[in-house]
Protein backbone atom coordinates (compact mmCIF):
# COMPACT_ATOMS: atom_id res chain seq x y z
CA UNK A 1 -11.64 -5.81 23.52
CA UNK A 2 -9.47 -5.93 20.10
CA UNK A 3 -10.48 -9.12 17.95
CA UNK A 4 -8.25 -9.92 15.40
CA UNK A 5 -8.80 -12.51 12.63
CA UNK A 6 -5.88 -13.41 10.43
CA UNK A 7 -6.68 -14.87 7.21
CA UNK A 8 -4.03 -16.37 4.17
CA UNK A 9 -4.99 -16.14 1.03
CA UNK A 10 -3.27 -19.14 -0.41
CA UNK A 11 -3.09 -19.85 -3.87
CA UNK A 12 -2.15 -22.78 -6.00
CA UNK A 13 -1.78 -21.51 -8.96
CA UNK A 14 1.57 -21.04 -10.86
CA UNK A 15 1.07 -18.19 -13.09
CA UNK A 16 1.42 -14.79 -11.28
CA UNK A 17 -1.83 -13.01 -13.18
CA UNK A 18 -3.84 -16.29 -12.08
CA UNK A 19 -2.73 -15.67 -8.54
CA UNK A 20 -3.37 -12.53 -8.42
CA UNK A 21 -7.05 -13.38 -9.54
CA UNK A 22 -7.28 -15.96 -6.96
CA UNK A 23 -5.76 -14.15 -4.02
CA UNK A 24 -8.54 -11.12 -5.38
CA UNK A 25 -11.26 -13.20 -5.58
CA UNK A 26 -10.71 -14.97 -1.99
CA UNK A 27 -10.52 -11.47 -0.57
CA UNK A 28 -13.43 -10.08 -1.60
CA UNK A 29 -15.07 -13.06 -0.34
CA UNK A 30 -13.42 -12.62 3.25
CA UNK A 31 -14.48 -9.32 2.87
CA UNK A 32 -18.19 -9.88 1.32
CA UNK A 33 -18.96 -12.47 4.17
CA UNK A 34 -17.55 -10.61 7.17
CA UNK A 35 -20.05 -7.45 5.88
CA UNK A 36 -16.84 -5.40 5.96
CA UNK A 37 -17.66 -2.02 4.77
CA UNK A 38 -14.52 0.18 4.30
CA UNK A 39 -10.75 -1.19 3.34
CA UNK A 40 -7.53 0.58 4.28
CA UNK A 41 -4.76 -1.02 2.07
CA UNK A 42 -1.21 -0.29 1.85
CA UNK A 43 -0.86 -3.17 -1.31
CA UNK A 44 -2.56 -2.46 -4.68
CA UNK A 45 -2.62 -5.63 -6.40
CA UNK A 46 -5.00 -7.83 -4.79
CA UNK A 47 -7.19 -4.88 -3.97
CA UNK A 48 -7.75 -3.37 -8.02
CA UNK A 49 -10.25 -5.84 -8.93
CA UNK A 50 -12.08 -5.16 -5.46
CA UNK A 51 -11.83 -1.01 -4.94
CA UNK A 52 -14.49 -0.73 -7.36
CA UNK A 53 -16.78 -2.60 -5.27
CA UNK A 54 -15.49 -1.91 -1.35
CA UNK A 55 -15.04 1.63 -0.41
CA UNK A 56 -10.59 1.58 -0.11
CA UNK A 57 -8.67 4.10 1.37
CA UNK A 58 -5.21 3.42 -0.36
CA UNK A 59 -1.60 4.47 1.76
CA UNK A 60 1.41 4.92 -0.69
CA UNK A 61 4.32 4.82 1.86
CA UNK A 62 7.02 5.46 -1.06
CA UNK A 63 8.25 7.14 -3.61
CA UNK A 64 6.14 6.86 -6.49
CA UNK A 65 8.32 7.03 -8.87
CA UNK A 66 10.51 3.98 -7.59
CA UNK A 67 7.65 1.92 -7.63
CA UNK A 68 8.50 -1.12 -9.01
CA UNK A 69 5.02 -2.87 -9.34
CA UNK A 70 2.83 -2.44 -12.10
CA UNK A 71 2.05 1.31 -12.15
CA UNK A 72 -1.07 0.27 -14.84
CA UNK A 73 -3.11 -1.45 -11.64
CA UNK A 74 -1.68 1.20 -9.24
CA UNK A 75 -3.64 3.81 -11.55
CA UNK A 76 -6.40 0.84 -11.64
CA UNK A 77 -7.08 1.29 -8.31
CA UNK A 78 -6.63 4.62 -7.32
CA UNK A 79 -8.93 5.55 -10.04
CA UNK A 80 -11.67 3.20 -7.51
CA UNK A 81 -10.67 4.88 -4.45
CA UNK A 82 -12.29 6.49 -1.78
CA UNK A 83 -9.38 8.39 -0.60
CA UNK A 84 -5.89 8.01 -0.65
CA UNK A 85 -3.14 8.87 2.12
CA UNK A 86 0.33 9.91 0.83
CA UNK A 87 3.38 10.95 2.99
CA UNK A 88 4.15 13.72 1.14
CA UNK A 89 2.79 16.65 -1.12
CA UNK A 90 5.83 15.57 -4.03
CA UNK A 91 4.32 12.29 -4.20
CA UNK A 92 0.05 13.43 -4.32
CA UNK A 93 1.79 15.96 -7.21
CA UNK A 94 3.13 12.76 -9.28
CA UNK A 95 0.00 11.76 -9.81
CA UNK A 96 -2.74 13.48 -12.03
CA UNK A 97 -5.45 15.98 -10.88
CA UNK A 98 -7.73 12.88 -10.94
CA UNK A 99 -6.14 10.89 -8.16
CA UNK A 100 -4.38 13.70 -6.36
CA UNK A 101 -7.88 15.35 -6.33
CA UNK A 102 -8.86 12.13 -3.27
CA UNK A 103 -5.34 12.79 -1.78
CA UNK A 104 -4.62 13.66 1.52
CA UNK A 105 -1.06 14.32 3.14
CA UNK A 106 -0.09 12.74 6.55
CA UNK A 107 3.66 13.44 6.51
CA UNK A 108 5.97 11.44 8.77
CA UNK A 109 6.49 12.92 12.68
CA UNK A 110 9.64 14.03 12.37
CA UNK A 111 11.69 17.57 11.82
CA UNK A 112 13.43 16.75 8.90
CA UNK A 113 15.59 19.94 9.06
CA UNK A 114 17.19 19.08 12.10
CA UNK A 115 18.33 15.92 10.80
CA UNK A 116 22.03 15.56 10.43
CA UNK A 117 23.35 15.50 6.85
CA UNK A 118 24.64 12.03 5.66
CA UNK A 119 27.68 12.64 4.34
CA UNK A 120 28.74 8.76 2.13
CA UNK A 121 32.64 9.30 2.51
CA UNK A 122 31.94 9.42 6.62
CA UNK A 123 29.80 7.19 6.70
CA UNK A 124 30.24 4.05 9.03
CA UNK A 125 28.55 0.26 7.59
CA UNK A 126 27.08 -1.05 10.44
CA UNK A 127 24.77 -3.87 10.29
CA UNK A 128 22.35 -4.77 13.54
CA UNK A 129 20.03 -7.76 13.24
CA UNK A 130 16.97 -8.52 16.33
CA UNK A 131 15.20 -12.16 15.98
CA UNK A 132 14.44 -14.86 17.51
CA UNK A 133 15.39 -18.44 17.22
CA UNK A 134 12.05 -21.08 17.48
């Protein structure tokens, strides 16, 4: 049996470094108390002040280089890390020897060679939406 426990880390405070703090500082006490004892994060923020003292395996799921967070507590915390997953070689490469050197490459499942070519001028906009109304 799977138990899942879902937790928000709500924060009243206005100013974004101050939440961050307090969104940190709530985690690592969810993590502390429930004796957790290894971290796999796909977000950096909340997790730079705590990689240093939770083992973290980090997952960067994009391109680096279009990262628009704040690429000083990206290096933060994959400076801390135990090992991080990238999707491809390109993006371990962006980064220096020191944080390519915990890197590891789990590329996505599919061939993309046998992808079709998207061509812009043929291309169709089609938009599909799935919800649910509650």
């Amino acid at each position: 049996m799977i138990f899942v426990e879902y937790y928000y880390l709500n924060t009243n405070k206005s100013n974004s470094f101050f939440k961050l703090i307090d969104r940190s500082k709530k985690l690592y006490k969810i993590l502390k108390d429930n004796e957790i004892k290894i971290v796999i994060s796909f977000v950096v923020n909340e997790m730079v002040l705590i990689s240093k003292n939770v083992p973290t395996i980090f997952s960067l799921r994009i391109d680096p280089k279009k990262y628009n967070g704040s690429k000083l507590l990206r290096y933060i915390a994959y400076m801390h890390a135990k090992k991080i997953v990238f999707q491809t070689g390109d993006a371990m490469n962006y980064f220096g020897k020191k944080i390519s050197s915990k890197g590891i490459v789990i590329p996505n499942p599919i061939i993309t060679d046998e992808l079709p070519l998207w061509q812009k001028d043929k291309a169709k906009k089609i938009f599909i939406t799935a919800c649910r109304l509650s």
